[in-house]
C-alpha atoms as a PDB file:
ATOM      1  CA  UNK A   1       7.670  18.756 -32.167  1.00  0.00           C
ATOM      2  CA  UNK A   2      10.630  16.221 -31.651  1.00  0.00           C
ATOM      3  CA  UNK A   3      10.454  13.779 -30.098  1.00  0.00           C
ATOM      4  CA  UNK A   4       6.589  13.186 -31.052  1.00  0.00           C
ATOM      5  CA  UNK A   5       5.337   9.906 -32.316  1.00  0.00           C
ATOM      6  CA  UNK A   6       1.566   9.008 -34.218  1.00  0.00           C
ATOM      7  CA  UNK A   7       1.335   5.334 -34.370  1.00  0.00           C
ATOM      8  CA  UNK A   8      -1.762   3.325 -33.348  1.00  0.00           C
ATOM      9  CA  UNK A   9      -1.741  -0.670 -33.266  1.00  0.00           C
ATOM     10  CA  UNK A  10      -5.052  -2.817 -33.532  1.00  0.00           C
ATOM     11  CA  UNK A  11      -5.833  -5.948 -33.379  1.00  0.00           C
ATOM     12  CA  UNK A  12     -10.058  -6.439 -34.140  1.00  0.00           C
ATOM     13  CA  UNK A  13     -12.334  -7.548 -36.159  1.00  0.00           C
ATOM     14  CA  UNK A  14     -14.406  -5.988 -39.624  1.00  0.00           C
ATOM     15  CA  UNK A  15     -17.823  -5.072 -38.248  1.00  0.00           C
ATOM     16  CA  UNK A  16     -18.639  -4.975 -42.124  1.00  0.00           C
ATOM     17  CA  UNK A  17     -17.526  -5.446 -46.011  1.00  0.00           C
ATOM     18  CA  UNK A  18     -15.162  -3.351 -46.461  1.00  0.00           C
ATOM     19  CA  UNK A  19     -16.012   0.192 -48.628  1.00  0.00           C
ATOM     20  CA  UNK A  20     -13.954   0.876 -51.795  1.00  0.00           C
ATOM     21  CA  UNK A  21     -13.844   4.115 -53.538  1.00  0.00           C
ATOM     22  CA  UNK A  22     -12.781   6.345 -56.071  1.00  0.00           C
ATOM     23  CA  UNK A  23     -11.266   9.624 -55.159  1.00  0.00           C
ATOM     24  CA  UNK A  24     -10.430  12.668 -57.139  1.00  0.00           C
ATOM     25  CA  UNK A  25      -7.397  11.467 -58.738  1.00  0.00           C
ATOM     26  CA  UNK A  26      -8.733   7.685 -59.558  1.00  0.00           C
ATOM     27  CA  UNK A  27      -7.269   6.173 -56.848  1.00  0.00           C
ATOM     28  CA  UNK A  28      -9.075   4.076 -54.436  1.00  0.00           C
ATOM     29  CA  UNK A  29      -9.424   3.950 -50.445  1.00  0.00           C
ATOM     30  CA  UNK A  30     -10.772   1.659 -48.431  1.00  0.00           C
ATOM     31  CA  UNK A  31     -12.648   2.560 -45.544  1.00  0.00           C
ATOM     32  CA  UNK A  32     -13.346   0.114 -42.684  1.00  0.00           C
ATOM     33  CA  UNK A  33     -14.827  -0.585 -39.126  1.00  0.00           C
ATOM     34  CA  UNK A  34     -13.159  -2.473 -36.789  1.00  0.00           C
ATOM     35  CA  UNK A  35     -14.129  -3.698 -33.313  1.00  0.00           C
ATOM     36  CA  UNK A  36     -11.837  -4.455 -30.322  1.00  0.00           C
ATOM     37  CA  UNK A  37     -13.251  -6.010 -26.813  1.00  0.00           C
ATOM     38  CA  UNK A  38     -12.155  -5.729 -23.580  1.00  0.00           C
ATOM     39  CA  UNK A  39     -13.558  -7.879 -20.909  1.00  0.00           C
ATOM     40  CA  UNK A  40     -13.384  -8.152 -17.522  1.00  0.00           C
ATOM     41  CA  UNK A  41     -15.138  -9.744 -14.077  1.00  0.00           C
ATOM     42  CA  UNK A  42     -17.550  -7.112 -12.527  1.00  0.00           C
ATOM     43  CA  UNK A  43     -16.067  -7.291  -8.551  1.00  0.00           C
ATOM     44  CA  UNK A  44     -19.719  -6.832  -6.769  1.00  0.00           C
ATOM     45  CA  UNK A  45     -21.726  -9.677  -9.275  1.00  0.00           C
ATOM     46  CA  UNK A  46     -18.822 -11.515 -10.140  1.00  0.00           C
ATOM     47  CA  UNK A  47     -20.456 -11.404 -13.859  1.00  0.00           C
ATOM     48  CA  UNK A  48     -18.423 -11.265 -17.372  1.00  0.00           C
ATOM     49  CA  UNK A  49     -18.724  -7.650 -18.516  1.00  0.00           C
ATOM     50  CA  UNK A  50     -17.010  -7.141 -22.016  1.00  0.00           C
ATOM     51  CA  UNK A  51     -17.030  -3.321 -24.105  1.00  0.00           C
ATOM     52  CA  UNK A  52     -16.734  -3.028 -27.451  1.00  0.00           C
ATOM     53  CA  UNK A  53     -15.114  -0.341 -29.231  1.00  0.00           C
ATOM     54  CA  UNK A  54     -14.976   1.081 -33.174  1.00  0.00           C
ATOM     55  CA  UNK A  55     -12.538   2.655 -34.631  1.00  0.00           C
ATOM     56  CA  UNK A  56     -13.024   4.081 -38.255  1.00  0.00           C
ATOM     57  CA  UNK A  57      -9.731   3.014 -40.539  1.00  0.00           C
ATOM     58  CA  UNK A  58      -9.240   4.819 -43.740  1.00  0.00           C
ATOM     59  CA  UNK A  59      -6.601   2.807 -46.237  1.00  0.00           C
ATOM     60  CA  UNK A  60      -4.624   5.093 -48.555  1.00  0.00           C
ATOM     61  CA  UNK A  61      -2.245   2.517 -50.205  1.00  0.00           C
ATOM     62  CA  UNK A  62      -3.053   1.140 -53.353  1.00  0.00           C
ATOM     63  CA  UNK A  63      -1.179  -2.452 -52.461  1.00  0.00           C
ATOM     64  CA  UNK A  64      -2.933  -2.695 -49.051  1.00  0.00           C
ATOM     65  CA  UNK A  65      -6.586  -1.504 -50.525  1.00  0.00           C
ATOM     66  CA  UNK A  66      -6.261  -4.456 -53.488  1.00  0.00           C
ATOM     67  CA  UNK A  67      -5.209  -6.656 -50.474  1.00  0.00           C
ATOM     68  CA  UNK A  68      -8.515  -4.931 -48.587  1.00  0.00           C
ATOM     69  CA  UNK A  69     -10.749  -5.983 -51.657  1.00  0.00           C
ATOM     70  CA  UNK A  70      -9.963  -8.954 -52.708  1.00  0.00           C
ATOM     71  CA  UNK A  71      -9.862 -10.862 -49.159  1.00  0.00           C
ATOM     72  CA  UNK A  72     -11.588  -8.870 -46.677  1.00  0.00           C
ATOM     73  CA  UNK A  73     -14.881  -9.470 -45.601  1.00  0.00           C
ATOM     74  CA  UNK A  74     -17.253  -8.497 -42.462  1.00  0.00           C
ATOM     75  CA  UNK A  75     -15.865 -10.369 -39.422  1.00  0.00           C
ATOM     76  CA  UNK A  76     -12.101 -10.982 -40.373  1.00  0.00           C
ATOM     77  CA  UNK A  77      -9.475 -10.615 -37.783  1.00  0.00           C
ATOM     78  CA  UNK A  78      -7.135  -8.231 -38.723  1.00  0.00           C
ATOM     79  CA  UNK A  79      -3.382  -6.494 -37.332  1.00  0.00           C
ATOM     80  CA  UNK A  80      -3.035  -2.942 -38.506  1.00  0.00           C
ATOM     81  CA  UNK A  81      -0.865  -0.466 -37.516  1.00  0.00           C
ATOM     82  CA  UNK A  82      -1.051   3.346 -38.902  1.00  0.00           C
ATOM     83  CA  UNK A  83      -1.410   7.036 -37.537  1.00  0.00           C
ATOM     84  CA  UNK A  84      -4.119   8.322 -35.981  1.00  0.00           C
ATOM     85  CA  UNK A  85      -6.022  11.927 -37.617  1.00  0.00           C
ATOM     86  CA  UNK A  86      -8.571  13.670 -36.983  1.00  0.00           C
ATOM     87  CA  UNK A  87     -10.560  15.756 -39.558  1.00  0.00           C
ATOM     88  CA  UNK A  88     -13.015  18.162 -39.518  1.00  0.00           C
ATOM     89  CA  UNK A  89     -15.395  19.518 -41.940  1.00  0.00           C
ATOM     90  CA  UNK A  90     -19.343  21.485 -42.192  1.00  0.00           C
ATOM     91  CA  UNK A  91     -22.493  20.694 -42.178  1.00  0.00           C
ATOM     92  CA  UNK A  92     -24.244  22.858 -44.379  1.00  0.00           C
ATOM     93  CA  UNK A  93     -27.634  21.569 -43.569  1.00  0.00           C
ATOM     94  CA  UNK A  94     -26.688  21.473 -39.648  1.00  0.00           C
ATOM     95  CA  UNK A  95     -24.077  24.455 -39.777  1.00  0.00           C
ATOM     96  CA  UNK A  96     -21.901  23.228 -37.618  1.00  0.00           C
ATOM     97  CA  UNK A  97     -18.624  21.881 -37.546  1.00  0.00           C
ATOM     98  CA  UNK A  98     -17.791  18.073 -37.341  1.00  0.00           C
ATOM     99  CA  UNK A  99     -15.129  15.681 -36.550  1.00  0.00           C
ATOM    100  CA  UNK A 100     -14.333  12.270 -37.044  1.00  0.00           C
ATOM    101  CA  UNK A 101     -11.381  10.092 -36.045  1.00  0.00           C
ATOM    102  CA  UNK A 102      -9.737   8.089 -38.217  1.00  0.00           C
ATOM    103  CA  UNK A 103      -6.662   5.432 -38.354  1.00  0.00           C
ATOM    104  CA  UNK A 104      -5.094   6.081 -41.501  1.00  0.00           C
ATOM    105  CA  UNK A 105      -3.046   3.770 -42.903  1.00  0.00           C
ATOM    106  CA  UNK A 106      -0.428   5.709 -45.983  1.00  0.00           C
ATOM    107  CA  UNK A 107       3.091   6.142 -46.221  1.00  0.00           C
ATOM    108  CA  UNK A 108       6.298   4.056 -44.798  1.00  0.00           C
ATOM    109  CA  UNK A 109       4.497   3.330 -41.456  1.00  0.00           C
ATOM    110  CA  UNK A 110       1.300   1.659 -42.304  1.00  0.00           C
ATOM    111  CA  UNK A 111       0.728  -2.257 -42.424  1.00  0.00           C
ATOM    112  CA  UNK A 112      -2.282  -4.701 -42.328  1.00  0.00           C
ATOM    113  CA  UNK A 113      -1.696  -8.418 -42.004  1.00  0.00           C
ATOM    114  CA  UNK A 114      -4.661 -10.545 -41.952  1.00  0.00           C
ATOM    115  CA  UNK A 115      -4.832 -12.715 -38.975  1.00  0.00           C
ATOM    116  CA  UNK A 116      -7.540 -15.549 -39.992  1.00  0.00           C
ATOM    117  CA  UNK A 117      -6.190 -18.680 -40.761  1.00  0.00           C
ATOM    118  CA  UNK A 118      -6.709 -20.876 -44.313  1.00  0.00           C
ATOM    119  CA  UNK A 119     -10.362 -21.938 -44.499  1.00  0.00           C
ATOM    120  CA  UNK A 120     -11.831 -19.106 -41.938  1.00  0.00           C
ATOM    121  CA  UNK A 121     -13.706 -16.333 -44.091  1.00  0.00           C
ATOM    122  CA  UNK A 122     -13.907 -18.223 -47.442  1.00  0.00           C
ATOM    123  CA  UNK A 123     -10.983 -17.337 -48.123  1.00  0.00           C
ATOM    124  CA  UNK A 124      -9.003 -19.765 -50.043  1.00  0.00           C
ATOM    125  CA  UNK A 125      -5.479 -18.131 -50.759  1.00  0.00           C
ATOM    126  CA  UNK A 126      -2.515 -20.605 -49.340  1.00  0.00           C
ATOM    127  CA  UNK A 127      -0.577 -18.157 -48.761  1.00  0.00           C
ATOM    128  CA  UNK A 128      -0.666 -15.756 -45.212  1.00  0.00           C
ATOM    129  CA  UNK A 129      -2.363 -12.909 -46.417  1.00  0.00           C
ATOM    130  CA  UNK A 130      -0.103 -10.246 -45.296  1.00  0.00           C
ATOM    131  CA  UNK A 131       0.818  -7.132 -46.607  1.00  0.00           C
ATOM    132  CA  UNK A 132       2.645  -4.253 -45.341  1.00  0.00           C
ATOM    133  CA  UNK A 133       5.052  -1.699 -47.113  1.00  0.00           C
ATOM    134  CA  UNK A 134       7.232  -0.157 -48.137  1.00  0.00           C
ATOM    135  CA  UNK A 135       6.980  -2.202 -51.455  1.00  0.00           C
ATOM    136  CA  UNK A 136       3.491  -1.008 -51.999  1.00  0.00           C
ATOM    137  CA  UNK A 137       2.870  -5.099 -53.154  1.00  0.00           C
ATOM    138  CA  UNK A 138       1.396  -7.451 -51.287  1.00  0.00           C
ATOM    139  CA  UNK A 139       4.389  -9.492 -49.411  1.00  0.00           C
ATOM    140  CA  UNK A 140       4.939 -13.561 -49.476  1.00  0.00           C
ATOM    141  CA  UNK A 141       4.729 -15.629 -46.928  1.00  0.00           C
ATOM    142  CA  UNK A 142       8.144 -15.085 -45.549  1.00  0.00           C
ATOM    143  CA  UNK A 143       8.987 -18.542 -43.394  1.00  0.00           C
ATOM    144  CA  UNK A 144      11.208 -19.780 -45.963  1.00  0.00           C
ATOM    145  CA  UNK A 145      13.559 -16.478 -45.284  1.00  0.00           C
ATOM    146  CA  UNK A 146      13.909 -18.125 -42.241  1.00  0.00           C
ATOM    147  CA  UNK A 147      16.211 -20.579 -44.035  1.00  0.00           C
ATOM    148  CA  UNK A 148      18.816 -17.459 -44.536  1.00  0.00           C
ATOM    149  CA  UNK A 149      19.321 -16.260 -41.610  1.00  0.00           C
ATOM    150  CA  UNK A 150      23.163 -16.812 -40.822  1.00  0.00           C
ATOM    151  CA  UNK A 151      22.485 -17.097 -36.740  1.00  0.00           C
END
């Protein structure tokens, strides 16, 4: 369909470690679990109400899943941005069909840059830990670009 566009943008935290596997073809993916909040005042007890929601994020990208397992750990704020697929497979012991929802994060249009700061998570890199493609590689911390900018 033109005109059509799959792109999902979250900003949460890891409910857990991070799961790293082999597939088929010896490549790995990361699977994760993030959480984002919303909160708000309740308007008849004037209490702090706040829902939680998980989304299941499958990483595809061999840069962004060595990114994934050397630095991420349960409870790390992370930015992610991918498409959003559903898949659906059997139950043989059920017999029924089931479906999960997934943010996938492959391809030209996927990024995760890791939003804790130096010291938070025990992680000790000086660099921003940010990575996003199309170069497959984990990127540098890009403030000194700044320096080239002709405007």
């Amino acid at each position: 369909m033109a005109g059509s566009l799959n792109k999902v943008q979250l900003i949460g935290r890891l409910g857990a470690d991070p799961e790293i596997k082999q597939m088929v073809n010896g490549k790995n993916v990361a699977r994760l679990s993030i959480a984002t909040s919303q909160s708000w005042k309740d308007k008849s007890s004037g209490e702090r109400k706040e829902k939680t929601e998980w989304h299941r994020v499958v990483i595809f990208n061999e840069g962004l899943v060595n990114v994934v397992q050397q630095y991420l750990k349960k409870g790390a704020n992370v930015y992610i941005e991918g498409q959003i697929s559903t898949r659906k497979w059997r139950d043989e012991k059920l017999g029924q069909d089931k479906y999960s929802t997934e943010i996938v994060l492959q391809g030209y249009n996927s990024s995760l840059t890791m939003l804790d700061g130096k010291g938070k998570n025990n992680n000790s890199n000086n660099q921003e830990n940010k990575s996003s493609l199309p170069n497959d590689e984990v990127s540098q911390d890009t403030s000194d670009l700044d320096d080239e900018i002709p405007f």
